[in-house]
C-alpha atoms as a PDB file:
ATOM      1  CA  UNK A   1     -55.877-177.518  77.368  1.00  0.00           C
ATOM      2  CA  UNK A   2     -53.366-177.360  80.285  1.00  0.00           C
ATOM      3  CA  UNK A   3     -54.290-180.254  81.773  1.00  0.00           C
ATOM      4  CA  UNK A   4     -53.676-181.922  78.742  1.00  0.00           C
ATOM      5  CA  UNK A   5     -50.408-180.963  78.239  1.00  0.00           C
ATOM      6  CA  UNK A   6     -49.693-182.628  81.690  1.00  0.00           C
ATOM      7  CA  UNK A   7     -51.518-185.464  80.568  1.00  0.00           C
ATOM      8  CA  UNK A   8     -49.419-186.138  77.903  1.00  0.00           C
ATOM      9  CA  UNK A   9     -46.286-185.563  79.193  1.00  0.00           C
ATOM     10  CA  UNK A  10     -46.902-187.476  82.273  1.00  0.00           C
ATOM     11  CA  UNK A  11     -44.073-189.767  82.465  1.00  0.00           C
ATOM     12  CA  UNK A  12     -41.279-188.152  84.909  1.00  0.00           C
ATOM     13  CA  UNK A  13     -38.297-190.012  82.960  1.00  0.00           C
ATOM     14  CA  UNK A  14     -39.601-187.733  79.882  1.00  0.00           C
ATOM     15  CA  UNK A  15     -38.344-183.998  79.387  1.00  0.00           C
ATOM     16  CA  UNK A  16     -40.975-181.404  80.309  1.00  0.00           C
ATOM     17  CA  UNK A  17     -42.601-179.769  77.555  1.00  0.00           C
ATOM     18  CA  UNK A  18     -40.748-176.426  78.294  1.00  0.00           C
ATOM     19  CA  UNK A  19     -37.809-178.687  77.035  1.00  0.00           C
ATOM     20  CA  UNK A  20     -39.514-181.093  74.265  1.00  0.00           C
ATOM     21  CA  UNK A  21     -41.369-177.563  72.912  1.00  0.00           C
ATOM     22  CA  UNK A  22     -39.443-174.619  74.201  1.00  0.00           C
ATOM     23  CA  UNK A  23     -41.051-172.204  70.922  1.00  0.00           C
ATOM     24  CA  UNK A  24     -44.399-173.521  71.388  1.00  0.00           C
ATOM     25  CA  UNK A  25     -44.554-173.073  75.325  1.00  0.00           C
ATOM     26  CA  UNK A  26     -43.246-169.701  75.336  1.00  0.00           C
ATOM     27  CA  UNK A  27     -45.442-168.044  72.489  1.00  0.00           C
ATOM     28  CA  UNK A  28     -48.184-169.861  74.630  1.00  0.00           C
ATOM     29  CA  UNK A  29     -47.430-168.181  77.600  1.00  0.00           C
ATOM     30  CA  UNK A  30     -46.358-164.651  75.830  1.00  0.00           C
ATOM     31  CA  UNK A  31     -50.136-164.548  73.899  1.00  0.00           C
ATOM     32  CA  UNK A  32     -52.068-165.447  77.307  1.00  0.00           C
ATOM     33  CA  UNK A  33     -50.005-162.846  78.614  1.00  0.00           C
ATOM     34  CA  UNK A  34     -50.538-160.418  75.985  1.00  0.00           C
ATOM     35  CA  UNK A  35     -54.234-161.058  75.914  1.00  0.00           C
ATOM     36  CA  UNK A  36     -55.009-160.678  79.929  1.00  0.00           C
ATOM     37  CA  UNK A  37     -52.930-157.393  79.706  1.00  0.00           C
ATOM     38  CA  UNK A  38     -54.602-156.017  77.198  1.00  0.00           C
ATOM     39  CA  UNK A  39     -58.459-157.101  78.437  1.00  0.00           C
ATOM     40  CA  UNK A  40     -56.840-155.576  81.970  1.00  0.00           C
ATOM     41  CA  UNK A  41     -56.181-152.404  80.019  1.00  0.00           C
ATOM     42  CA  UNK A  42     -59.492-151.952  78.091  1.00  0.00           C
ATOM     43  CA  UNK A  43     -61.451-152.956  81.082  1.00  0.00           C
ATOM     44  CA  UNK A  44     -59.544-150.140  83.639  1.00  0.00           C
ATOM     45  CA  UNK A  45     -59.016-147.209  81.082  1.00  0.00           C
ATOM     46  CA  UNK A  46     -62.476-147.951  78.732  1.00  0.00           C
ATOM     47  CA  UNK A  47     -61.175-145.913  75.617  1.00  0.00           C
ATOM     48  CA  UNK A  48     -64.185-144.205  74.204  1.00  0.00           C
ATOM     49  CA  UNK A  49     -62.293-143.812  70.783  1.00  0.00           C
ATOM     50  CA  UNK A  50     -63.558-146.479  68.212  1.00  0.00           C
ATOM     51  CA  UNK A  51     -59.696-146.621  66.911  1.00  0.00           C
ATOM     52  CA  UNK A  52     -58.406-147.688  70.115  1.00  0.00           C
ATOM     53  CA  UNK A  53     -61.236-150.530  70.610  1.00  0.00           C
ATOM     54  CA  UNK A  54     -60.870-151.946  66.968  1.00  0.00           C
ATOM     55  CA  UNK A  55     -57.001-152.169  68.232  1.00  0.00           C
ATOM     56  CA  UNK A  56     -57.211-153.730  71.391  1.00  0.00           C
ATOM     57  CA  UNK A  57     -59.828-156.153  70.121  1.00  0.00           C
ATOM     58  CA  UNK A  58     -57.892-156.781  67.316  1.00  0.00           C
ATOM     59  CA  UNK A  59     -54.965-157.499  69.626  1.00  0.00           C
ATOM     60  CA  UNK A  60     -57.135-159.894  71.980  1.00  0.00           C
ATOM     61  CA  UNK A  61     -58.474-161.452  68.928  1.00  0.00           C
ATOM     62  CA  UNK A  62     -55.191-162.697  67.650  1.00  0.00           C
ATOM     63  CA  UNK A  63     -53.282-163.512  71.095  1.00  0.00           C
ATOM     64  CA  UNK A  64     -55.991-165.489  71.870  1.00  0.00           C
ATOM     65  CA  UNK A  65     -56.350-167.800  69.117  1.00  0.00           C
ATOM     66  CA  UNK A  66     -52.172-167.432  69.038  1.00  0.00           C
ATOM     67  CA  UNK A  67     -52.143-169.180  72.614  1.00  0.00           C
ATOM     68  CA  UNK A  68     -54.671-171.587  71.147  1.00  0.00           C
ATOM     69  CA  UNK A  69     -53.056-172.925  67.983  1.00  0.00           C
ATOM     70  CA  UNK A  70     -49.866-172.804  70.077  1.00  0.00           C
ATOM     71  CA  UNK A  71     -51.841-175.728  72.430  1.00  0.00           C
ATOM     72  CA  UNK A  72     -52.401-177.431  69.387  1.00  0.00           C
ATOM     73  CA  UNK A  73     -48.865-177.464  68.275  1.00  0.00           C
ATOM     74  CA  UNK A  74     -47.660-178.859  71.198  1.00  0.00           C
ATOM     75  CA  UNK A  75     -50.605-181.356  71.769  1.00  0.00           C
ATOM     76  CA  UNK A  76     -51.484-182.435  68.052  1.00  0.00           C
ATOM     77  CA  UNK A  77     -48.647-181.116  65.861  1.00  0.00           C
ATOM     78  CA  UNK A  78     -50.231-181.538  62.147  1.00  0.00           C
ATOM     79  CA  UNK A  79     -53.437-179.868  63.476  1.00  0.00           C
ATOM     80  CA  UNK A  80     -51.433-177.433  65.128  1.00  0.00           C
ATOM     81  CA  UNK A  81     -49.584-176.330  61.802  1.00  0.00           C
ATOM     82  CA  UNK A  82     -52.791-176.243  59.813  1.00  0.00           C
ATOM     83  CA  UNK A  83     -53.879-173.835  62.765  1.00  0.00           C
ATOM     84  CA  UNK A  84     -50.679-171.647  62.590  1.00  0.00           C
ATOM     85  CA  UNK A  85     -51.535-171.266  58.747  1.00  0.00           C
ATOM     86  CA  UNK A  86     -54.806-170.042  59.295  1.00  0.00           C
ATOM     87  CA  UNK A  87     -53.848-167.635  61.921  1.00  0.00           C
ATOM     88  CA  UNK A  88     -50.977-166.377  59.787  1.00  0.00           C
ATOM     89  CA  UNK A  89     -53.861-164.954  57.165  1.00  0.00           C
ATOM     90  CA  UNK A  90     -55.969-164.056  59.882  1.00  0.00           C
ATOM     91  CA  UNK A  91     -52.813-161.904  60.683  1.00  0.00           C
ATOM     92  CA  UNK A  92     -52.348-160.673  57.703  1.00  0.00           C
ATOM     93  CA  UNK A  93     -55.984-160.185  57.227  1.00  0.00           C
ATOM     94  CA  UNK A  94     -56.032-158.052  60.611  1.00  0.00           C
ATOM     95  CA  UNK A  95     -52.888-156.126  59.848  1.00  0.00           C
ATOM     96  CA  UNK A  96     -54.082-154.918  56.435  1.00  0.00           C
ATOM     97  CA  UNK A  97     -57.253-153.553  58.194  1.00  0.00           C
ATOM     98  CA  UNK A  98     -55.270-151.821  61.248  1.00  0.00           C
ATOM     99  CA  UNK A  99     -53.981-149.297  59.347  1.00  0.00           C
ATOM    100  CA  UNK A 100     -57.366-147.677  58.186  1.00  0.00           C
ATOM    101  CA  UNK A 101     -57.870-145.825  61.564  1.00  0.00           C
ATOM    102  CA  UNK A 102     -54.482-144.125  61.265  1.00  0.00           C
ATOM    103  CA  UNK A 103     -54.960-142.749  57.826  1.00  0.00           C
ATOM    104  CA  UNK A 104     -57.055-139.343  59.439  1.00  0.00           C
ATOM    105  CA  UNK A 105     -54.198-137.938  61.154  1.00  0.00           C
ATOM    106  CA  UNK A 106     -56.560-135.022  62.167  1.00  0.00           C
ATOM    107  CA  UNK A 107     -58.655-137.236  64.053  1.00  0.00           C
ATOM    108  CA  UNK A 108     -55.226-139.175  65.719  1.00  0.00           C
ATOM    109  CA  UNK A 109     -54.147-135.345  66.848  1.00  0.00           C
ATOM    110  CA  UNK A 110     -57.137-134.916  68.130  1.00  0.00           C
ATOM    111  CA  UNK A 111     -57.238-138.818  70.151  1.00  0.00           C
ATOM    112  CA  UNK A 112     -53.550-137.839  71.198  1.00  0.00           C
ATOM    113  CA  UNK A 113     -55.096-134.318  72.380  1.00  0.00           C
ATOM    114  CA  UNK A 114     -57.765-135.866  74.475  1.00  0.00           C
ATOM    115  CA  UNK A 115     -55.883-138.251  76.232  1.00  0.00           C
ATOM    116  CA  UNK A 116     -53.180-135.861  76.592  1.00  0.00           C
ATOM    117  CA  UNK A 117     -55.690-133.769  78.605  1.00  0.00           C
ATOM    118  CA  UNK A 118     -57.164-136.767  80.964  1.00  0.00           C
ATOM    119  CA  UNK A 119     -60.742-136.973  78.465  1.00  0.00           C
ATOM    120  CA  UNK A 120     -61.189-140.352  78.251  1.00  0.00           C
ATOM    121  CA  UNK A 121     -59.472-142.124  81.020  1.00  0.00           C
ATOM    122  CA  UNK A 122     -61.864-140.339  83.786  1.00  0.00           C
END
């Protein structure tokens, strides 16, 4: 979808798209970056608690299809709003099932005790 970005703003007389859609570029490039650091981060530390996955996949889930709709904003603005929409329940949606894992906070003392001690990132 990068390449067609630079397809369509082609013409070197035109602004850049940084210029034409500075909000759109930058949430693009803040969610891909969000979304490699956290796939870097459960791929080199592996958390073995089921908390910590639902999180980070949570997290990859939405930055990815945040970098995505922001593509379609800047390529095919109406379908690109519709898409912002949908991910805006989808956060919702997400963020209203985050908090379940937090509600046992004998079980989050007990996650903060076990990485405290080195358990699961050896």
């Amino acid at each position: 979808m990068g390449a067609a970005v630079v397809v369509k703003h082609n013409d070197w007389n035109a602004l850049s798209p940084f210029a034409l859609d500075r909000i759109a570029m930058r949430s693009t490039i803040l969610a891909v970056f969000v979304y490699c650091i956290v796939v870097i981060i459960h791929e080199r530390f592996s958390p073995q608690i089921s908390s910590y996955i639902t999180i980070s996949n949570n997290i990859r889930f939405l930055s990815g299809t945040l970098a995505l709709t922001s593509m379609f904003l800047i390529l095919v603005p109406s379908f690109g709003w519709l898409l912002l929409v949908i991910w805006l329940a989808l956060l919702v949606k997400v963020a209203h099932n985050l908090h379940e894992p937090f509600h046992d906070l004998d079980k989050l003392k007990q996650s903060v005790a076990t990485i405290w001690r080195g358990g699961p990132f050896n």
